[in-house]
Protein backbone atom coordinates (compact mmCIF):
# COMPACT_ATOMS: atom_id res chain seq x y z
CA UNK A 1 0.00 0.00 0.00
CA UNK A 2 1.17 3.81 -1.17
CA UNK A 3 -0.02 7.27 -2.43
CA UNK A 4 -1.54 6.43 -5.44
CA UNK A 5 1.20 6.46 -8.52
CA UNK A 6 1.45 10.13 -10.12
CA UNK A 7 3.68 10.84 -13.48
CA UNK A 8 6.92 12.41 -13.40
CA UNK A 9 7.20 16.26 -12.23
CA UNK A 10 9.91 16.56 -15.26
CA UNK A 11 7.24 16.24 -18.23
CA UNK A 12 6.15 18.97 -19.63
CA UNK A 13 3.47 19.35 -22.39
CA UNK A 14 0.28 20.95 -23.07
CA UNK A 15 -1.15 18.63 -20.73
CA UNK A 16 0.91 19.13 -17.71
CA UNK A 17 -1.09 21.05 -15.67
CA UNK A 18 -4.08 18.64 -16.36
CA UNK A 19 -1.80 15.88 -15.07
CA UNK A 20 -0.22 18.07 -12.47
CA UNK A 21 -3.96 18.55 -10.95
CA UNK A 22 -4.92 14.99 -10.96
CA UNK A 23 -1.88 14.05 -9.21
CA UNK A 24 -2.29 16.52 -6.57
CA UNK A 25 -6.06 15.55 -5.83
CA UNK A 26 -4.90 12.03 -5.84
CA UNK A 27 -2.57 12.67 -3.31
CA UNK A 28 -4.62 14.68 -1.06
CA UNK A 29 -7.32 12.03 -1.13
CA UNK A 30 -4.53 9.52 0.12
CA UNK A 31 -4.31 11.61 2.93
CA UNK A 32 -8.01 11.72 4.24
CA UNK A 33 -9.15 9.09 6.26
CA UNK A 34 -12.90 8.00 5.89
CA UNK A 35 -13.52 9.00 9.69
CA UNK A 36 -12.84 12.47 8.51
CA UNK A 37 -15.56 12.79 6.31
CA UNK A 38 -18.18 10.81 8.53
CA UNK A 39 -17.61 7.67 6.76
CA UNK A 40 -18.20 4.63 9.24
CA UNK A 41 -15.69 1.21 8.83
CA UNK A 42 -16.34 -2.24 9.28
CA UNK A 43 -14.92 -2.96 12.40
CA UNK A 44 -12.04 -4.83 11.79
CA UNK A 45 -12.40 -4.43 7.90
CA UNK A 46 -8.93 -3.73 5.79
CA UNK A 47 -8.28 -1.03 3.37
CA UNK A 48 -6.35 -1.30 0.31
CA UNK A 49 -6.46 2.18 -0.33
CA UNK A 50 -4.99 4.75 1.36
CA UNK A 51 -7.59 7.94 2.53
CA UNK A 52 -10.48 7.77 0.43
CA UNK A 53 -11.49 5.75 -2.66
CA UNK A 54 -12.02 7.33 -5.62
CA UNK A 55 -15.94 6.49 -5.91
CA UNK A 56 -16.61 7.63 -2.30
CA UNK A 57 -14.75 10.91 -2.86
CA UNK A 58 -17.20 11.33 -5.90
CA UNK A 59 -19.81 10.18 -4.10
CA UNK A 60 -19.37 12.61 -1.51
CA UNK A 61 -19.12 15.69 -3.55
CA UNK A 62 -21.60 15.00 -5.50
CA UNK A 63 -19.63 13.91 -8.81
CA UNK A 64 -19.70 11.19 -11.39
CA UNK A 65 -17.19 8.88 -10.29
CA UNK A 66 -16.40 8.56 -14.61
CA UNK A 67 -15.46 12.55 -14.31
CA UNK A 68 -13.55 12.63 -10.94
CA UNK A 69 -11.63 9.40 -12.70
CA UNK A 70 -11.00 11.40 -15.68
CA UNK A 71 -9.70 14.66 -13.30
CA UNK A 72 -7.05 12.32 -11.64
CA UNK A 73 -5.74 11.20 -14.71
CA UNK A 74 -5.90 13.95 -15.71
CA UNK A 75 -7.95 13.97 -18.63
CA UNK A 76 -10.52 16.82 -17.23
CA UNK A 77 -10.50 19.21 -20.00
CA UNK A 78 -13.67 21.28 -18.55
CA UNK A 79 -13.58 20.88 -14.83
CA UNK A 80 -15.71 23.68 -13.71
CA UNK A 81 -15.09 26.03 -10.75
CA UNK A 82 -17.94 24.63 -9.10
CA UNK A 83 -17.23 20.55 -9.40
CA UNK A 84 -13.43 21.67 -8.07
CA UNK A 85 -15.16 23.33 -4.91
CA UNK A 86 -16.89 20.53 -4.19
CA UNK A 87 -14.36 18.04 -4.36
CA UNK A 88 -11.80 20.39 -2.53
CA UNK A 89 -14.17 20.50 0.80
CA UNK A 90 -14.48 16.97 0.48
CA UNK A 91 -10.34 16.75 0.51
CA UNK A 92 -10.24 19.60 3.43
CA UNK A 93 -8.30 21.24 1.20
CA UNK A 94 -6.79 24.80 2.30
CA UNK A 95 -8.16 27.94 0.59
CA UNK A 96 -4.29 28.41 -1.44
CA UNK A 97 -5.15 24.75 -2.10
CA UNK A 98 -8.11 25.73 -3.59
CA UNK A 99 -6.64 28.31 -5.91
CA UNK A 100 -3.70 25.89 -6.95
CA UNK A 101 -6.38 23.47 -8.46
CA UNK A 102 -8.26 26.80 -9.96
CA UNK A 103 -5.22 27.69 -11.72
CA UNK A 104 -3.94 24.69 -12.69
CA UNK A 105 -7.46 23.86 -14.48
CA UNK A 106 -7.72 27.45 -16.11
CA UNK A 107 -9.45 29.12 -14.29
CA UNK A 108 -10.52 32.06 -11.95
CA UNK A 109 -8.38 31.43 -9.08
CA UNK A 110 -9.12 35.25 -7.33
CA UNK A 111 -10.21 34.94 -4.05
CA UNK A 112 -13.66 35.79 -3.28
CA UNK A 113 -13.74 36.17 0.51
CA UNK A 114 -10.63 36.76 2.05
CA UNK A 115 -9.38 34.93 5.04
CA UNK A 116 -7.61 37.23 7.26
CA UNK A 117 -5.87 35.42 8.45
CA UNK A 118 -2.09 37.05 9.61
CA UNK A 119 -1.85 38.50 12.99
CA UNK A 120 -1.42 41.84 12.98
CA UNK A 121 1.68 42.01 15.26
CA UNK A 122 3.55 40.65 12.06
CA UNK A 123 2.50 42.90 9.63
CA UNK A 124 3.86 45.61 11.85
CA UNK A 125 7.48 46.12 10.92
CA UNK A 126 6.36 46.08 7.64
CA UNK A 127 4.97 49.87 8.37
CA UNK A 128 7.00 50.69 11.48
CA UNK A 129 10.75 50.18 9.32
CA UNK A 130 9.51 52.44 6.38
CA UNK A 131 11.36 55.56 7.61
CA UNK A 132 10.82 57.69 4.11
CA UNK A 133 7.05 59.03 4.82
CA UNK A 134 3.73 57.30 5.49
CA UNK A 135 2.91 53.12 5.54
CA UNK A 136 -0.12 51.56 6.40
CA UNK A 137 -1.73 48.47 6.06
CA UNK A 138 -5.10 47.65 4.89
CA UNK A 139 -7.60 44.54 4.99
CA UNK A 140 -9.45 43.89 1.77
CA UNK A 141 -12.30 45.95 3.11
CA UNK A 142 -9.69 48.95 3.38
CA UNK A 143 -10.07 48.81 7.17
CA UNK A 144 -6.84 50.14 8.36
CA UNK A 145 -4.83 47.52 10.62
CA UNK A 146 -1.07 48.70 11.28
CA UNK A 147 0.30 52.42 10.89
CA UNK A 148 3.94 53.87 11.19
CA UNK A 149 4.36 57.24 13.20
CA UNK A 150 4.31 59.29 9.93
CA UNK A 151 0.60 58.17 8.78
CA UNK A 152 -0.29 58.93 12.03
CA UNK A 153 1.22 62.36 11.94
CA UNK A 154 0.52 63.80 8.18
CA UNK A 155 -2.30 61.58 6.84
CA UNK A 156 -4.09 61.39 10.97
CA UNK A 157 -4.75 57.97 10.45
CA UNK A 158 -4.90 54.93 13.25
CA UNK A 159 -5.56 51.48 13.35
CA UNK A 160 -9.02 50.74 13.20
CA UNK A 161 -10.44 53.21 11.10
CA UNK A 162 -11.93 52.53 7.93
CA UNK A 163 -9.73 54.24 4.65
CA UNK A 164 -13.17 55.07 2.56
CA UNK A 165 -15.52 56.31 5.74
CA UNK A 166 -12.13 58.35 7.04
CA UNK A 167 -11.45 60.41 4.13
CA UNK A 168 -15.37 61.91 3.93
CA UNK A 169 -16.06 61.65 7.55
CA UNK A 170 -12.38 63.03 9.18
CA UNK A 171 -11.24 65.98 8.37
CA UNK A 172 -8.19 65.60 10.12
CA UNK A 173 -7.47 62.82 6.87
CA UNK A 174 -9.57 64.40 4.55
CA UNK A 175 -7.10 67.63 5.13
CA UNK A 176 -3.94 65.37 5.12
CA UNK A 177 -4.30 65.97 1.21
CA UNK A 178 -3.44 69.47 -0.17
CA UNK A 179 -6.46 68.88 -2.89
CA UNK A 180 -9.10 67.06 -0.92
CA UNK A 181 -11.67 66.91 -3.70
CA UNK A 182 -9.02 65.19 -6.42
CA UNK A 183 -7.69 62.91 -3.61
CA UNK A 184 -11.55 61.96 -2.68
CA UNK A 185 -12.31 61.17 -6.42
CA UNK A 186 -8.80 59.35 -6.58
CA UNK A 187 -9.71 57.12 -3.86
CA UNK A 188 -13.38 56.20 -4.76
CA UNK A 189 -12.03 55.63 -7.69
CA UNK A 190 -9.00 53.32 -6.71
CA UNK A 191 -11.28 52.04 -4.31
CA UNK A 192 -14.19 50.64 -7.31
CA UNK A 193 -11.29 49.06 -9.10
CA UNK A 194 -10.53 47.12 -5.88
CA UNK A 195 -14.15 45.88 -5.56
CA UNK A 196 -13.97 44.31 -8.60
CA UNK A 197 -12.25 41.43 -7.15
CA UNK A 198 -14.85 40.82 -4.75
CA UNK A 199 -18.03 41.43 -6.28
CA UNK A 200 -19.71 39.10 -4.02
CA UNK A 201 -18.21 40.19 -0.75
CA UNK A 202 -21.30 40.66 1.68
CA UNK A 203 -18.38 42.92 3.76
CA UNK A 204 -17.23 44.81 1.01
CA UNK A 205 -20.90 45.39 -0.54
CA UNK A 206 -22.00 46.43 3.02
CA UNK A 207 -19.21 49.06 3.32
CA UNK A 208 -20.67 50.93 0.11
CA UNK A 209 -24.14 50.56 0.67
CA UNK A 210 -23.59 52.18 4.11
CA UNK A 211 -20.99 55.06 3.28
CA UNK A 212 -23.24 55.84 0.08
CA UNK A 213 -26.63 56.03 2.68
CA UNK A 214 -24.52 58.57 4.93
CA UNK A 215 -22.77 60.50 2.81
CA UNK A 216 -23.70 61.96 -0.45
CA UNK A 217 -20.67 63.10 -2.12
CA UNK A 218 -19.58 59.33 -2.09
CA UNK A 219 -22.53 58.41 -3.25
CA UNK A 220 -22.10 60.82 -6.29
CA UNK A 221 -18.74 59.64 -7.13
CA UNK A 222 -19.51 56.04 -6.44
CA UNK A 223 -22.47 56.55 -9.34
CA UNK A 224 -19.89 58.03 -11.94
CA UNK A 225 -18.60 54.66 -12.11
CA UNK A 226 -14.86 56.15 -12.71
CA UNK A 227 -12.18 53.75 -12.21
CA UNK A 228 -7.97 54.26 -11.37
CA UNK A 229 -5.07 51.84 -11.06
CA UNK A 230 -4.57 50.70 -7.13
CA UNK A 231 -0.94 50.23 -7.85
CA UNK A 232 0.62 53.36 -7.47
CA UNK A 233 0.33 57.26 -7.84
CA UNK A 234 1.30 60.86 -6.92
CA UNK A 235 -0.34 62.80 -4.97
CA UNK A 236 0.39 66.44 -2.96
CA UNK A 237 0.49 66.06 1.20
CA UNK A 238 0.45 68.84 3.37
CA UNK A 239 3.97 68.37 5.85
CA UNK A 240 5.78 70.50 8.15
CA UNK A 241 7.49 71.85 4.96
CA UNK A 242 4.17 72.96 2.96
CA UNK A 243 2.88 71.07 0.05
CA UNK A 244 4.73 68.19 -0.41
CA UNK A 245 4.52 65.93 -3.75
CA UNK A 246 4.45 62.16 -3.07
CA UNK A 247 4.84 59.35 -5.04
CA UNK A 248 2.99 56.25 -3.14
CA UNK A 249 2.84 52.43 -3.65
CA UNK A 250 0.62 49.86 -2.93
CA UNK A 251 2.58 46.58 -2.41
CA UNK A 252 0.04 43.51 -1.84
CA UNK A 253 0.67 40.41 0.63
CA UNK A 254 -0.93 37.08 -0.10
CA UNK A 255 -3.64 37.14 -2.39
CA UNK A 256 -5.91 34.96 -0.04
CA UNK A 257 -4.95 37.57 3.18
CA UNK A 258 -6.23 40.61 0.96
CA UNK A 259 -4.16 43.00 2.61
CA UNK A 260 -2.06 45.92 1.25
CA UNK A 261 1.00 47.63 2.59
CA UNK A 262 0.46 51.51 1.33
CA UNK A 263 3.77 53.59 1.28
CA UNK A 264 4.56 56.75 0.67
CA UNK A 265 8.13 58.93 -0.46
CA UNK A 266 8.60 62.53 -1.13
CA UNK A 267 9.25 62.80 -4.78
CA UNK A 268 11.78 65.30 -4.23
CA UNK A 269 13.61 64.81 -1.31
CA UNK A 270 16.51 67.12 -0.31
CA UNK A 271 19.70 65.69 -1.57
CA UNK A 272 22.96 65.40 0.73
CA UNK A 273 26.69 66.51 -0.07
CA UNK A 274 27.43 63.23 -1.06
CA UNK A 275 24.71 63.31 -3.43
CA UNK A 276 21.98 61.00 -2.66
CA UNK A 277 18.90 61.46 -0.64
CA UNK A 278 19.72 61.01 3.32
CA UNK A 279 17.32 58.38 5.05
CA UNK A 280 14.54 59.74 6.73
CA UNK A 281 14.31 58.57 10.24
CA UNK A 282 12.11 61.68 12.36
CA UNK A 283 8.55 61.28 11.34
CA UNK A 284 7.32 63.74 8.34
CA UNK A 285 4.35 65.67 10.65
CA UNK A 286 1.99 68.08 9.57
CA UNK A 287 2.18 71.91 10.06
C-alpha cells in the first residue's frame, strides 16, 4: 500500500497542468481518512487504499465517479469552478489549495472572501521600518490595521479606522491631502477598481451601501462609475514643509490575506553633499 502512482514532475506538455492537478487531488485524497468525512468502517475491515477511494470521494461531492476518474488522470479538459469546490471540501483542502487546483485547471483562481488570516503584530514592521514618509496596512475591506508614526502624523490615520468612511467623515485625513476633492475622487475611484475582485463580498458590498446612505458626495462619485489603477500614484500632502509631492505604492501580501501595505516617499527629497537622498528617520508631521 502507497499514495496512489502520479507521473513524473519533469514532463512537460500541453497537458501538464491537467496531469499536475490529478496528481495533486490524488494525493490529497490519500491523505483523508474515511472517519474524517463521517464515513463509518467495518470494524475490523482492511483497506487497500490509502484515505479515500475514488468512488466515495465522488460520491461525496456530488460527482460522477467517470469525471472525478477522468480529473485524476488527468484527462478533465472542462472541470468547472464549481465541481473543483466541491471536491476540494471533500479533501479539506486549504483555501491556497483551492486556488492551486483553480489555476492549474484554467481558471478564476481570485479569491472571493478573504481569510484574514495574519496577525497583525507581524504585519507591523512592515509599516514601522519604512522611515521615508507614510505606511499603512489595509484589509481587503480597506479597514486600516497597522500604521507607522508618519501616517499617524501627516495623513491622521490609526488602526481601526476605515480608509473610505475616514477620508469623507475626518477631516483631520480628509485635510492630510493638499487637494481634498481630487484625492476623494482618486480614492473612490481606486477604491471601485478594488471591488472588482470581490463582487460578491457581503463585507465589502455592506461598506458601500452604508458610506453611500450617509454620505452623499460618495454616493455621487460612487455613481460616476470612474475607475484608477490601485498600484501606485502621486499625490500632494500637506507636511511640516508645505505642500509636499508624493509618489505612493501599494505593495500587496498574499492574495488569499487581501491586505495591502500603502507607502509613501517625497518625490523630491533634499539631496545630501554626497549626493543621494539622506534616510529619513524623524517622522514627516503636519504643520
Amino acid at each position: 500500500m502507497g499514495i496512489p502512482a502520479t507521473t513524473s514532475p519533469w514532463v512537460v506538455d500541453d497537458n501538464s497542468a491537467l496531469r499536475e492537478l490529478g496528481d495533486f487531488m490524488a494525493r490529497k485524497r490519500a491523505t483523508v481518512r474515511p472517519e474524517q468525512v463521517g464515513l463509518r468502517l467495518t470494524p475490523g475491515a482492511k483497506r487497500r487504499t490509502p484515505g479515500l477511494r475514488r468512488e466515495e470521494v465522488a460520491q461525496l461531492a456530488g460527482v460522477g465517479f467517470s469525471w472525478y476518474t477522468w480529473i485524476e488522470q488527468g484527462r478533465a479538459e472542462n472541470a468547472s469552478a464549481a465541481v473543483l469546490d466541491r471536491l476540494a471540501h471533500v479533501l479539506r483542502m486549504t483555501l491556497n489549495e483551492r486556488l492551486y487546483i483553480r489555476r492549474l485547471a484554467g481558471l478564476d483562481s481570485k479569491v472571493a472572501e478573504p481569510e484574514s488570516t495574519i496577525p497583525v503584530h507581524l504585519l507591523r514592521p512592515y509599516a514601522e521600518y519604512w522611515s521615508a514618509g507614510p505606511a499603512y496596512v489595509i484589509d481587503h475591506v480597506w479597514n486600516v490595521l497597522v500604521v507607522n508614526a508618519s501616517a499617524r502624523a501627516v495623513l491622521g490615520l490609526r488602526p481601526g479606522v476605515n480608509l473610505v468612511r475616514a477620508m469623507f467623515e475626518d477631516e483631520t485625513v480628509a485635510t492630510a491631502f493638499t487637494d481634498v476633492r481630487q484625492a476623494q475622487e482618486n480614492l473612490v475611484a481606486r477604491f471601485r477598481t478594488h471591488t472588482s475582485y470581490y463582487p460578491c463580498d457581503e463585507r465589502v458590498r455592506a461598506l458601500v451601501r452604508q458610506v453611500s446612505e450617509a454620505i452623499p458626495r460618495f454616493r455621487a462619485l460612487w455613481r460616476q462609475h470612474d475607475i484608477a489603477e490601485d498600484s501606485c500614484g502621486d499625490v500632494s500632502v500637506e507636511t511640516e514643509d508645505g505642500p509636499t509631492p508624493m509618489h505612493w505604492t501599494t505593495l500587496r501580501f498574499a492574495e488569499r490575506s487581501g491586505m495591502k501595505l500603502v507607502t509613501y516617499h517625497p518625490l523630491h527629497p533634499p539631496v545630501t553633499d554626497a549626493g543621494g537622498p539622506p534616510p529619513r528617520l524623524d517622522p514627516l508631521r503636519r504643520p
